[in-house]
PDB file of N, CA and C in Angstrom:
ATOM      1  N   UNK A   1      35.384 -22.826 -73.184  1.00  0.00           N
ATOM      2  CA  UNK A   1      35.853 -23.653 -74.275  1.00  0.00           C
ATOM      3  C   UNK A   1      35.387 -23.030 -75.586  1.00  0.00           C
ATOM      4  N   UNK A   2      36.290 -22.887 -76.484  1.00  0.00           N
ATOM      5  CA  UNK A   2      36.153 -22.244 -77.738  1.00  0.00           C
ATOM      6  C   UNK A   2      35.891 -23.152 -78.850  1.00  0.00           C
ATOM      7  N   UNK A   3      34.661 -23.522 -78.570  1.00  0.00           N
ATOM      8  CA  UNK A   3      34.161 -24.517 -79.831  1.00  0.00           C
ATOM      9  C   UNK A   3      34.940 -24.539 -81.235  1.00  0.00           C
ATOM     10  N   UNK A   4      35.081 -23.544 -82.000  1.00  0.00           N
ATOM     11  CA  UNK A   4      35.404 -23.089 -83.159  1.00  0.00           C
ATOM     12  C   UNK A   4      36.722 -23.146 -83.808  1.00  0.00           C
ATOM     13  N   UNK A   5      37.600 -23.749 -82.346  1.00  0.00           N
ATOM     14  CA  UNK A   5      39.206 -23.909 -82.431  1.00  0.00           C
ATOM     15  C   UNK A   5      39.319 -25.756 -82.878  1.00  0.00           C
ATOM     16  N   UNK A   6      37.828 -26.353 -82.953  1.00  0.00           N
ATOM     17  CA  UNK A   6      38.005 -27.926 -82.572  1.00  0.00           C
ATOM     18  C   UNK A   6      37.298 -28.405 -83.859  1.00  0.00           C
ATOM     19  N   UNK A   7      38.040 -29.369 -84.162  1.00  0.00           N
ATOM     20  CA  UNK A   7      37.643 -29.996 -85.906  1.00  0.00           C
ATOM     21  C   UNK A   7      36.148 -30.560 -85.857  1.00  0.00           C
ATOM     22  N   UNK A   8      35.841 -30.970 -86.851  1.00  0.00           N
ATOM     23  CA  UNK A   8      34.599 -31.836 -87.136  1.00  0.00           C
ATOM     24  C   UNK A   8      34.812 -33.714 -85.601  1.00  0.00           C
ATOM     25  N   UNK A   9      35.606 -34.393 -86.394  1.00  0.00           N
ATOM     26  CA  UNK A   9      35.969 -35.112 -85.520  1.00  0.00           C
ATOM     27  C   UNK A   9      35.517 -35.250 -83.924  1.00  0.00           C
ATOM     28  N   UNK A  10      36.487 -33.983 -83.604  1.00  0.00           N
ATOM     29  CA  UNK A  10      36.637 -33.685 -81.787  1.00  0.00           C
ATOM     30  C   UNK A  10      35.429 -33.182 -81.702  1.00  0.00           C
ATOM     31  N   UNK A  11      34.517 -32.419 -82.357  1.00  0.00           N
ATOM     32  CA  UNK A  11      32.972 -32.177 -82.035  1.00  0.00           C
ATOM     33  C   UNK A  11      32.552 -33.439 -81.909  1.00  0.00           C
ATOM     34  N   UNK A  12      32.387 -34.618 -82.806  1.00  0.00           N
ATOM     35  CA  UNK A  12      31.051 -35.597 -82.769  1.00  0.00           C
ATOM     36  C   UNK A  12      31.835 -36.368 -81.712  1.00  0.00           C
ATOM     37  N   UNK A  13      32.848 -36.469 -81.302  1.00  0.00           N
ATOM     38  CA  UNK A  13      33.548 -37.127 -80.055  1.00  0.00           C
ATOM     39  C   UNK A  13      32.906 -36.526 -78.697  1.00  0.00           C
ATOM     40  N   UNK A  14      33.124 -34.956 -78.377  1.00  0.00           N
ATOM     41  CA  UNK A  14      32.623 -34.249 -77.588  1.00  0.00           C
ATOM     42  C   UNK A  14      31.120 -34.156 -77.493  1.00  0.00           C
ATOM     43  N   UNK A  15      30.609 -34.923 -78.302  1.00  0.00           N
ATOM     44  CA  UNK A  15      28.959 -34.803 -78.767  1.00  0.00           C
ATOM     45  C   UNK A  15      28.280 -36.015 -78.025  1.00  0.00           C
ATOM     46  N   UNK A  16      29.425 -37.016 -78.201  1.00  0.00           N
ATOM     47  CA  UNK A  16      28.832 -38.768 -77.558  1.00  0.00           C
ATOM     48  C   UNK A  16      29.607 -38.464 -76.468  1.00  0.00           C
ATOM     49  N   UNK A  17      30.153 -37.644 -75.648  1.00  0.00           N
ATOM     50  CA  UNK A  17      30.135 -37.615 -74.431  1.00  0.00           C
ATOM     51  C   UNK A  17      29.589 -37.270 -73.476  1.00  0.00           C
ATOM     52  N   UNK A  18      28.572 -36.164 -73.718  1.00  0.00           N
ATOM     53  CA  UNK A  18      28.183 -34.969 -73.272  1.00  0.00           C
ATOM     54  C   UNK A  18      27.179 -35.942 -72.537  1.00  0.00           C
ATOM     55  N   UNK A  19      25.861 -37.026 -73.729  1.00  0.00           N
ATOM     56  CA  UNK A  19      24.914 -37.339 -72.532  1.00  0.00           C
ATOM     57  C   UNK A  19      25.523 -38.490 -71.453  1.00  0.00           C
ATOM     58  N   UNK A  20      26.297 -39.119 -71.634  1.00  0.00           N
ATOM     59  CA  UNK A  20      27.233 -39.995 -70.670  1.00  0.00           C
ATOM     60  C   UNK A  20      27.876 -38.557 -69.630  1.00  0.00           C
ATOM     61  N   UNK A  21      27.773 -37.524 -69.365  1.00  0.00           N
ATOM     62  CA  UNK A  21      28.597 -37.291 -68.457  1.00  0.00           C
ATOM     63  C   UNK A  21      27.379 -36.695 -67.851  1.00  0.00           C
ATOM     64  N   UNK A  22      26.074 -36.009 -68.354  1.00  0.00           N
ATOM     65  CA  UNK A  22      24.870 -35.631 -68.129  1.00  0.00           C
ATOM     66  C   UNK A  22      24.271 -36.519 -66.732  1.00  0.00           C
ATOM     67  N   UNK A  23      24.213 -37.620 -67.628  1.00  0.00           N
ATOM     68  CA  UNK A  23      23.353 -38.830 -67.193  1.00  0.00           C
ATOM     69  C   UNK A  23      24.214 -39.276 -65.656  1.00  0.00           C
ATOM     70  N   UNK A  24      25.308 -38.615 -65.513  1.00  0.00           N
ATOM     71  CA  UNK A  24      26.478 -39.333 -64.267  1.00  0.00           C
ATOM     72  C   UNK A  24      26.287 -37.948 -63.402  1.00  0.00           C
ATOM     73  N   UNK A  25      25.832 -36.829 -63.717  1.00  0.00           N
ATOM     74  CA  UNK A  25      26.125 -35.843 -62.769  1.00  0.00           C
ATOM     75  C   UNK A  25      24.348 -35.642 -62.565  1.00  0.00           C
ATOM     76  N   UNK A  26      23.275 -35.578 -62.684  1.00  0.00           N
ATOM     77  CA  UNK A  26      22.318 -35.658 -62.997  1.00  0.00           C
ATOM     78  C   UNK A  26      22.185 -37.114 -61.638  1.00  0.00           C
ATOM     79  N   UNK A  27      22.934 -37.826 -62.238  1.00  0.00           N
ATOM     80  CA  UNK A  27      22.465 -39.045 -60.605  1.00  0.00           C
ATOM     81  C   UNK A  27      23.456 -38.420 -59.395  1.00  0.00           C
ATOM     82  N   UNK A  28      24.371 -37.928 -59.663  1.00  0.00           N
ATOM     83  CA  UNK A  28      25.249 -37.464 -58.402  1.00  0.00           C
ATOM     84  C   UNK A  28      24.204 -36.296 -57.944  1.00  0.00           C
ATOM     85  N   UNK A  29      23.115 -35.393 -58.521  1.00  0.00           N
ATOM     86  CA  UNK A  29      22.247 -34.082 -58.120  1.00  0.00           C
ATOM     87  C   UNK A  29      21.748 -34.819 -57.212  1.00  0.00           C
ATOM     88  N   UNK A  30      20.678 -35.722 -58.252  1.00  0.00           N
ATOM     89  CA  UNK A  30      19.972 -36.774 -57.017  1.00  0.00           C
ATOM     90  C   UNK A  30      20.301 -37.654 -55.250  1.00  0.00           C
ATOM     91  N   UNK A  31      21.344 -37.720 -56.165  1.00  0.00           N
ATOM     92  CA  UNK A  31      22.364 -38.782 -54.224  1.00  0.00           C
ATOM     93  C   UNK A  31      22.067 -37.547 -53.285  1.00  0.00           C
ATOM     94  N   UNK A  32      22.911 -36.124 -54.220  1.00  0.00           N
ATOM     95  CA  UNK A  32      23.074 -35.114 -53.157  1.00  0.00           C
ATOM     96  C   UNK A  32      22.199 -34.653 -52.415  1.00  0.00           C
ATOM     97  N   UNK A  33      20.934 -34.348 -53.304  1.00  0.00           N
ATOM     98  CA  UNK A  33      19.949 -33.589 -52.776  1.00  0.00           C
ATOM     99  C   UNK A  33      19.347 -34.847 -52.131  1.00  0.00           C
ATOM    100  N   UNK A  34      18.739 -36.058 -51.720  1.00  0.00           N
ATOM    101  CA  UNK A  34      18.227 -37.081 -51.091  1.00  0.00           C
ATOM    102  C   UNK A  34      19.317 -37.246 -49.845  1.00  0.00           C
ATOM    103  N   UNK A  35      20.380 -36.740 -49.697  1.00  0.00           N
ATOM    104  CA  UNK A  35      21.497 -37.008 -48.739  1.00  0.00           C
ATOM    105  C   UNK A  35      20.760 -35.635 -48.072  1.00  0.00           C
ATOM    106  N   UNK A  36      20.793 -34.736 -48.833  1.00  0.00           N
ATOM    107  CA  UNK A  36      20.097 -32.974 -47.811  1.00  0.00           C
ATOM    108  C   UNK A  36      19.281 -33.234 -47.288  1.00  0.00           C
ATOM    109  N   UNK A  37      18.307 -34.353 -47.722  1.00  0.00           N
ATOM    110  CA  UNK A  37      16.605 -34.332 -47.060  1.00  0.00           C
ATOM    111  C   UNK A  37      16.760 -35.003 -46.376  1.00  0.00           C
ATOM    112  N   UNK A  38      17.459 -36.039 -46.076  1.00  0.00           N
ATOM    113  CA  UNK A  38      17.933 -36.739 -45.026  1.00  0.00           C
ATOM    114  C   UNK A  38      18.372 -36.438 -43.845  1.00  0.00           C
ATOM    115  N   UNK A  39      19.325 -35.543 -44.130  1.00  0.00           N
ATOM    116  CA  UNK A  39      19.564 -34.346 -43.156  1.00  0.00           C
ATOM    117  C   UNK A  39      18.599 -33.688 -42.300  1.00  0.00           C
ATOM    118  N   UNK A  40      17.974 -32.954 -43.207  1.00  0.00           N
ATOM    119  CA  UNK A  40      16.802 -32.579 -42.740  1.00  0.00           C
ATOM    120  C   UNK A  40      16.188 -33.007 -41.944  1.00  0.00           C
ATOM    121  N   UNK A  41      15.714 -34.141 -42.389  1.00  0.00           N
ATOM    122  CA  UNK A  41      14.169 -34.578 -41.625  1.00  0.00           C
ATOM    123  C   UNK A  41      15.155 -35.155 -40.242  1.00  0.00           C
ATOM    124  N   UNK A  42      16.641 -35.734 -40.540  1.00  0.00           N
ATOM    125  CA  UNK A  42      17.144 -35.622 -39.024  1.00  0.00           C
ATOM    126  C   UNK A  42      17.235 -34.554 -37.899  1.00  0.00           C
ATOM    127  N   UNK A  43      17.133 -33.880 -38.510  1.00  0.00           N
ATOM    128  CA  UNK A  43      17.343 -32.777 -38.011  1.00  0.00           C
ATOM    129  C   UNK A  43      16.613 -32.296 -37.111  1.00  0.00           C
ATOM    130  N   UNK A  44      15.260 -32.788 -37.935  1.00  0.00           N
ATOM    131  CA  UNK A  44      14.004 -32.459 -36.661  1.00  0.00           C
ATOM    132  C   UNK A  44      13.623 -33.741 -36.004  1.00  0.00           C
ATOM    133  N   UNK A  45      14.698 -34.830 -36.308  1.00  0.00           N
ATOM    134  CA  UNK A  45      14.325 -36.146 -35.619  1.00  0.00           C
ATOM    135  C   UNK A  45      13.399 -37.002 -36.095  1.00  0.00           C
ATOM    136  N   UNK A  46      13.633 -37.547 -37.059  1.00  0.00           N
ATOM    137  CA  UNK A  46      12.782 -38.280 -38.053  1.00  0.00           C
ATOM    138  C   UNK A  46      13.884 -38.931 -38.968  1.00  0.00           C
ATOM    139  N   UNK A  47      13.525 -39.771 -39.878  1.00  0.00           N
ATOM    140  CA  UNK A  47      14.170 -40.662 -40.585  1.00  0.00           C
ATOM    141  C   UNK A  47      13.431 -40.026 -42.354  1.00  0.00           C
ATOM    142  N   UNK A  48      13.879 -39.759 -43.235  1.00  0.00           N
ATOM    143  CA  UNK A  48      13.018 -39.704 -44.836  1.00  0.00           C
ATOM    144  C   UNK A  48      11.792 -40.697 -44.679  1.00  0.00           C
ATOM    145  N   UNK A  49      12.167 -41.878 -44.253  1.00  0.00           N
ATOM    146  CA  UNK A  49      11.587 -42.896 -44.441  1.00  0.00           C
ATOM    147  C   UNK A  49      10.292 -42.690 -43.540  1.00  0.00           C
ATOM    148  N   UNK A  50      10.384 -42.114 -42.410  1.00  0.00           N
ATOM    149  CA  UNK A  50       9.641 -41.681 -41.347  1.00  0.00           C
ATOM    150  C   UNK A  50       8.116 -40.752 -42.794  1.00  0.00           C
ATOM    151  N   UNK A  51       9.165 -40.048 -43.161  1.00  0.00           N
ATOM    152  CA  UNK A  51       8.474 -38.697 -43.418  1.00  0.00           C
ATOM    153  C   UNK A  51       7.065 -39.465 -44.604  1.00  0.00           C
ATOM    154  N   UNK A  52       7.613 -39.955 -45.659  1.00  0.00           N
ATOM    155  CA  UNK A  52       7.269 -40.088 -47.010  1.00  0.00           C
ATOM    156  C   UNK A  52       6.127 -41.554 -46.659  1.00  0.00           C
ATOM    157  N   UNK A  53       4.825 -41.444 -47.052  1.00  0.00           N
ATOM    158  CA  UNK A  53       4.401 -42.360 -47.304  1.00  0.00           C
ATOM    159  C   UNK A  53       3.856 -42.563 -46.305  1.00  0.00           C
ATOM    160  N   UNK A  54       3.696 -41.975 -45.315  1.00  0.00           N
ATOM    161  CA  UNK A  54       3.027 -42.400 -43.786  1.00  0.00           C
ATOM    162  C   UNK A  54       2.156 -41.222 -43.395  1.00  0.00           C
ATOM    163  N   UNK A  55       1.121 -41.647 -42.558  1.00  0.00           N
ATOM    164  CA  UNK A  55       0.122 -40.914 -41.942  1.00  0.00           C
ATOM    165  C   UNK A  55       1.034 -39.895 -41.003  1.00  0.00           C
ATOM    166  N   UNK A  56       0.515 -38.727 -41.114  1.00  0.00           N
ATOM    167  CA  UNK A  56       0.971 -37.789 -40.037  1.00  0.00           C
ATOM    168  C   UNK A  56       0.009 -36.895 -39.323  1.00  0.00           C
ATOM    169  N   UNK A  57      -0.577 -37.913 -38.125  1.00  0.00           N
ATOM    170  CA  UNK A  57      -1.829 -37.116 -37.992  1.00  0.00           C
ATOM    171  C   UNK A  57      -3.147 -36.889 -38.949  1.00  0.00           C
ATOM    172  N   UNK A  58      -3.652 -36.098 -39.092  1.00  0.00           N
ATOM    173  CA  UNK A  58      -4.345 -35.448 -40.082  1.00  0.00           C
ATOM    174  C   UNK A  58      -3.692 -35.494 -41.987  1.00  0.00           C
ATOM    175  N   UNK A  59      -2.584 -35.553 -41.668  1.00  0.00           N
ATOM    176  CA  UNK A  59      -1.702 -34.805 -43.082  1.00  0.00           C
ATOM    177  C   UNK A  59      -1.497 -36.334 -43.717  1.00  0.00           C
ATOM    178  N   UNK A  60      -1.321 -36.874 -45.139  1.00  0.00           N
ATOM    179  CA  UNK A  60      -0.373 -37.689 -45.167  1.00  0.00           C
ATOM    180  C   UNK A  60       0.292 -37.216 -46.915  1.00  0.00           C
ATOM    181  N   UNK A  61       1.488 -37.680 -46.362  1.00  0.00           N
ATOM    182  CA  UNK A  61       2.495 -36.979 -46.888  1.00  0.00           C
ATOM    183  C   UNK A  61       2.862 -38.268 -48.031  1.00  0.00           C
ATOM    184  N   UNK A  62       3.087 -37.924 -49.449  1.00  0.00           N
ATOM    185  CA  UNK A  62       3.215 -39.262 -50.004  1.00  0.00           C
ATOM    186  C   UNK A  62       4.633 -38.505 -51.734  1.00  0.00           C
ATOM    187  N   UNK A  63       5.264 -39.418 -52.067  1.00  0.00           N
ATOM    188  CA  UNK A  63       5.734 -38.937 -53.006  1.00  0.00           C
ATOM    189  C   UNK A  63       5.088 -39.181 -54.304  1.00  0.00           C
ATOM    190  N   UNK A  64       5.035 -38.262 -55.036  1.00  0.00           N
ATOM    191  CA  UNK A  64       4.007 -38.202 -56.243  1.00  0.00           C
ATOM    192  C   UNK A  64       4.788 -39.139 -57.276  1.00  0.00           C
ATOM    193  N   UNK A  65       4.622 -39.708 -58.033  1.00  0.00           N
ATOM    194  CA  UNK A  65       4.916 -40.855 -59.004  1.00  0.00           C
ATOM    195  C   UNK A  65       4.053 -40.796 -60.382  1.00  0.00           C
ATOM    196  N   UNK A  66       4.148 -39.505 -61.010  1.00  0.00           N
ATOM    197  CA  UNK A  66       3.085 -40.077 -62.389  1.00  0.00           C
ATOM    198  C   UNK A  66       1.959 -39.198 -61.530  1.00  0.00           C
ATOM    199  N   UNK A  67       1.543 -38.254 -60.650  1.00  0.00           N
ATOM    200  CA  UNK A  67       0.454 -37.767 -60.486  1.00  0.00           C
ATOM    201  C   UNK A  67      -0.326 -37.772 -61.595  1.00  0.00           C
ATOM    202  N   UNK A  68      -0.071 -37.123 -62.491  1.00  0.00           N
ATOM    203  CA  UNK A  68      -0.720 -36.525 -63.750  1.00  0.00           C
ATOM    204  C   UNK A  68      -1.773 -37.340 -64.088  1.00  0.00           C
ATOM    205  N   UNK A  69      -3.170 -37.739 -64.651  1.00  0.00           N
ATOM    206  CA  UNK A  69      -3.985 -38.080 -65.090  1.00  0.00           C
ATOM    207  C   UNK A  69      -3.934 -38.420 -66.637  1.00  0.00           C
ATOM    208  N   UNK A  70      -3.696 -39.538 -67.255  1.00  0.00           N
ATOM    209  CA  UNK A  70      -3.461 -39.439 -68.589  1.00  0.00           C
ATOM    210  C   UNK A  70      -4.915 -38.826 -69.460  1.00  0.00           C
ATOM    211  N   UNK A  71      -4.938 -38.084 -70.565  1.00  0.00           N
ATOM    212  CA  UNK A  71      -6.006 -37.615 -71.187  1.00  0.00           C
ATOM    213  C   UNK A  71      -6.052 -38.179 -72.539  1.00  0.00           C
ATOM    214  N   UNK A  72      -7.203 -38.489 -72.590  1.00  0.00           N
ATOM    215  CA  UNK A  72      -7.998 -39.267 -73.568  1.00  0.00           C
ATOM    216  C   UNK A  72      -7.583 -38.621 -74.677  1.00  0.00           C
ATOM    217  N   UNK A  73      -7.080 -39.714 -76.269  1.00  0.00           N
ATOM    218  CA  UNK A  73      -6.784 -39.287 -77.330  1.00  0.00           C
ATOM    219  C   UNK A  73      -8.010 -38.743 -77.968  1.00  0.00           C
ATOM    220  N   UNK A  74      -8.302 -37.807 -78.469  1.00  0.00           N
ATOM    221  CA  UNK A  74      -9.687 -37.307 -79.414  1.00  0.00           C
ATOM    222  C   UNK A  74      -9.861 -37.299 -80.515  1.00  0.00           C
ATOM    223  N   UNK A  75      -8.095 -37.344 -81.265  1.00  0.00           N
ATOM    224  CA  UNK A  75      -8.272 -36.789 -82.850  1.00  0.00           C
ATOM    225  C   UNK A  75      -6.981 -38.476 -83.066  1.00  0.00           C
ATOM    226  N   UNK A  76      -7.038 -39.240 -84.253  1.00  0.00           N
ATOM    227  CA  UNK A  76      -6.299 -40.111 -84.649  1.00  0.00           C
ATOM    228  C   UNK A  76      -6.279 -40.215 -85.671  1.00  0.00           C
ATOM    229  N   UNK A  77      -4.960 -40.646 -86.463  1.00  0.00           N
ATOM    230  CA  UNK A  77      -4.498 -40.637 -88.341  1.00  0.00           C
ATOM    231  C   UNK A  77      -5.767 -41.436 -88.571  1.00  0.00           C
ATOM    232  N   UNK A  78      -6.958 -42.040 -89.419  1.00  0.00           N
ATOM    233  CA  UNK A  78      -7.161 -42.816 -89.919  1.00  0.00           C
ATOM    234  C   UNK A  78      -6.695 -43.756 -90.555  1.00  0.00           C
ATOM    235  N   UNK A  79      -5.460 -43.530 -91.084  1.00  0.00           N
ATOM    236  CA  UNK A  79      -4.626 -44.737 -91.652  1.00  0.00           C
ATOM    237  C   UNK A  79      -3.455 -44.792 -90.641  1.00  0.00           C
ATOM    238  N   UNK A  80      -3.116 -44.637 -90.071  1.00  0.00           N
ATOM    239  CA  UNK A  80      -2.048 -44.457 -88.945  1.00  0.00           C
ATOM    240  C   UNK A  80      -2.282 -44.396 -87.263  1.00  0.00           C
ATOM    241  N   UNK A  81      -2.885 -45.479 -86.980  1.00  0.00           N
ATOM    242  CA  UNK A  81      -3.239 -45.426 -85.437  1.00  0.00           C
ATOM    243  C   UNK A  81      -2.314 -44.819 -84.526  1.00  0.00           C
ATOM    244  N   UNK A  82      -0.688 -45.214 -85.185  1.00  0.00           N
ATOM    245  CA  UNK A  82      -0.069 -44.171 -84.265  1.00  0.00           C
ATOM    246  C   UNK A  82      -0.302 -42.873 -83.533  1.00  0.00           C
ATOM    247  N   UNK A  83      -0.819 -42.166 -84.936  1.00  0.00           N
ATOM    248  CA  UNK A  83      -0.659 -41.017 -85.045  1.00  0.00           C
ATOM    249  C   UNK A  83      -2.162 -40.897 -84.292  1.00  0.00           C
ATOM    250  N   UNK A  84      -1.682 -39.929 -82.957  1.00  0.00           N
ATOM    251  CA  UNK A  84      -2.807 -39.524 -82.168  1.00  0.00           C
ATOM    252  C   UNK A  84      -2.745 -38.031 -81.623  1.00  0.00           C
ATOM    253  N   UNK A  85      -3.951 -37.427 -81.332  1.00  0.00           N
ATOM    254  CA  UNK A  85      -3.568 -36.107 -80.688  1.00  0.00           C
ATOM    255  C   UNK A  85      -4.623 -35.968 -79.652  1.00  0.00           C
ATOM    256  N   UNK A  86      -3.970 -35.407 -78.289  1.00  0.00           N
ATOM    257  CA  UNK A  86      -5.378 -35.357 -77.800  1.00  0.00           C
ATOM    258  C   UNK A  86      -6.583 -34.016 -77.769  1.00  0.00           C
ATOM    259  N   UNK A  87      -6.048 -33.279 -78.634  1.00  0.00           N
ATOM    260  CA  UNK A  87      -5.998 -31.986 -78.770  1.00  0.00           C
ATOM    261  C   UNK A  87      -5.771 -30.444 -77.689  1.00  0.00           C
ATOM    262  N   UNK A  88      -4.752 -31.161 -76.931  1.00  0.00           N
ATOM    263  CA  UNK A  88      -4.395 -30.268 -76.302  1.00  0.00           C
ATOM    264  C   UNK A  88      -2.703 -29.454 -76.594  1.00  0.00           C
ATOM    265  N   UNK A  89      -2.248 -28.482 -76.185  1.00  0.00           N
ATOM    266  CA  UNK A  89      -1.487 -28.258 -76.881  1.00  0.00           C
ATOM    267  C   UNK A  89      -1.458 -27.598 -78.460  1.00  0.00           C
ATOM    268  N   UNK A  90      -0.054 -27.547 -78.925  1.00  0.00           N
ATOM    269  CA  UNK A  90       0.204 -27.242 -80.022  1.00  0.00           C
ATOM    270  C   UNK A  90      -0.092 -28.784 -80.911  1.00  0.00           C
ATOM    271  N   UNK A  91      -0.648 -27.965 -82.699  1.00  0.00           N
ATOM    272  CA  UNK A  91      -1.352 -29.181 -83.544  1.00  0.00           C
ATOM    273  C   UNK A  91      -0.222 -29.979 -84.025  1.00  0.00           C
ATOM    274  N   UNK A  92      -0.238 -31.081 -84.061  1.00  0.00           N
ATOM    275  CA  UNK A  92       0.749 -31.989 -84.571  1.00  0.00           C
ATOM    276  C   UNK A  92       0.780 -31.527 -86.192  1.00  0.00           C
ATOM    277  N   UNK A  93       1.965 -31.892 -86.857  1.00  0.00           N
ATOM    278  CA  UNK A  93       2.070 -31.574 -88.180  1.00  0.00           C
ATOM    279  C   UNK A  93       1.334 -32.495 -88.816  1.00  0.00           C
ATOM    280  N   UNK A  94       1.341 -34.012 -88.792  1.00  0.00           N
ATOM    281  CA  UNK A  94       0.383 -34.593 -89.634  1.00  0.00           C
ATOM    282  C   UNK A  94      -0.812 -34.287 -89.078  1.00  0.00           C
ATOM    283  N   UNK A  95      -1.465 -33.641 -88.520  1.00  0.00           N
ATOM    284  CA  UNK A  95      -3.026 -32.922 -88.607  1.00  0.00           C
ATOM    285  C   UNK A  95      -2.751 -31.497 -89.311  1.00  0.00           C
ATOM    286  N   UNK A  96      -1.621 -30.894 -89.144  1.00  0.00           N
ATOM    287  CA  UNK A  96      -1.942 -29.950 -90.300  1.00  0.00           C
ATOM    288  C   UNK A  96      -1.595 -30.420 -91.789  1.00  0.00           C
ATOM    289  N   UNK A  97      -1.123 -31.461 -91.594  1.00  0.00           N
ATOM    290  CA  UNK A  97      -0.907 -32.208 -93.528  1.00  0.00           C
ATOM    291  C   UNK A  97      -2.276 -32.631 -93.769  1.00  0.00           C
ATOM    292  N   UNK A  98      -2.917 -33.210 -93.022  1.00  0.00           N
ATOM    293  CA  UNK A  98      -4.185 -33.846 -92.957  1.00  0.00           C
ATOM    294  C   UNK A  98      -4.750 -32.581 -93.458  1.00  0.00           C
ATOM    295  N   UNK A  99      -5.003 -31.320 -92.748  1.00  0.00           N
ATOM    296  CA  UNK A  99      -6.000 -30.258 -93.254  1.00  0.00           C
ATOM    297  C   UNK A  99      -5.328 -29.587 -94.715  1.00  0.00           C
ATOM    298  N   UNK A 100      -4.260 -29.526 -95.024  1.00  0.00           N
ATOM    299  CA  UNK A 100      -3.778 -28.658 -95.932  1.00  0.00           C
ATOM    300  C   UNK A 100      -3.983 -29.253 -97.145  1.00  0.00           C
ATOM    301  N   UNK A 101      -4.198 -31.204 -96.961  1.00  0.00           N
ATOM    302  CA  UNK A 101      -5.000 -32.078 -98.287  1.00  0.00           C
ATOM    303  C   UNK A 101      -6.045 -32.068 -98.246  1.00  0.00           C
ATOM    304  N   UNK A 102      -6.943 -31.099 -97.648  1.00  0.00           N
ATOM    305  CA  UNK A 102      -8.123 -31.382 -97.520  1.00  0.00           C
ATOM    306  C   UNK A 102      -9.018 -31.584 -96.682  1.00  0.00           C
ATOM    307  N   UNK A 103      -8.084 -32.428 -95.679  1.00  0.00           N
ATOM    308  CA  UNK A 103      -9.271 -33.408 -94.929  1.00  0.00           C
ATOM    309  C   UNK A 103     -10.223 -32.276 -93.689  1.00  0.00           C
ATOM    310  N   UNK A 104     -10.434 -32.846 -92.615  1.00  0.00           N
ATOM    311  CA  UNK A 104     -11.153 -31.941 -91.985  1.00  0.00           C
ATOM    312  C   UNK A 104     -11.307 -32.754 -90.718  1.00  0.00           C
ATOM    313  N   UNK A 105     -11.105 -31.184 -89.550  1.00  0.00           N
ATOM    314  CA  UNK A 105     -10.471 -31.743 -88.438  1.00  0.00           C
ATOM    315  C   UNK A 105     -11.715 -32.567 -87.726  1.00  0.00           C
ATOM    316  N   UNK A 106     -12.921 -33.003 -88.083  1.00  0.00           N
ATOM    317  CA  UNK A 106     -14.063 -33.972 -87.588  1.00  0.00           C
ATOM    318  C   UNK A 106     -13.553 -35.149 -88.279  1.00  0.00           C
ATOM    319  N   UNK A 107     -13.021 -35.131 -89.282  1.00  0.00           N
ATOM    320  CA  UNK A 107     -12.908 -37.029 -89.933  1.00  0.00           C
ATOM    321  C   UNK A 107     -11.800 -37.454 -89.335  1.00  0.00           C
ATOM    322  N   UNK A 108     -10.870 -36.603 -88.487  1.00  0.00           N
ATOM    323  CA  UNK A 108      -9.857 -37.238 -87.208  1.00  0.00           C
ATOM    324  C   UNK A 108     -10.843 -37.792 -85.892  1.00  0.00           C
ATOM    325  N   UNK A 109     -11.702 -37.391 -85.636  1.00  0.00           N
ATOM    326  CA  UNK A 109     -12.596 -37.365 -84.201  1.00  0.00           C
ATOM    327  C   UNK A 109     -12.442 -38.700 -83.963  1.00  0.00           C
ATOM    328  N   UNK A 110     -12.088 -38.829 -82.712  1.00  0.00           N
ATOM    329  CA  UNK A 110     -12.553 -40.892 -81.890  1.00  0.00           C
ATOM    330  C   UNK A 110     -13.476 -40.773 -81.789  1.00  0.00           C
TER     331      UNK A 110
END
């Protein structure tokens, strides 16, 4: 598709479609691939349901949900509780506005 042949208009039209058709094929990945594992685990004679969430012997097999560990905020706006960082990662811009007026990256500290 030759973007460049299509007006202003037919872009912001083609623009509010894109995550509506995303969001519909994106759940059809999901059906598909949960229909494969299904397969699967028939395959070797088991049910998904068998597999996920149950003791297997020694092993237990569980689906992860949010594994991740949330990490403690360290640095926060003083006037803006929103504004938090935990200092991991790249620096948020209002901590570099914060340093470039002055301030200093200890008078952020929790």
């Amino acid at each position: 598709m030759d973007l460049s042949t299509l007006s202003a208009a037919e872009l912001r039209d083609l623009q509010q479609q894109i995550p509506a058709e995303l969001k519909r094929r994106e759940a059809q990945e999901k059906t598909n691939a949960l229909n494969e594992l299904r397969e699967l685990a028939k395959a070797h004679g088991y049910t998904l349901e068998d597999l996920v969430n149950k003791e297997t012997k020694d092993v237990k097999i569980k689906v992860a949900a949010g594994t991740g560990t949330k990490v403690k905020v360290k640095y926060r706006h003083p006037q803006n509780e929103e504004l938090a960082w935990t200092g991991r990662g790249r620096r948020p811009k209002w901590v570099d506005a914060w340093l470039d007026n002055g301030g200093t990256i200890e008078q952020l500290l929790v």
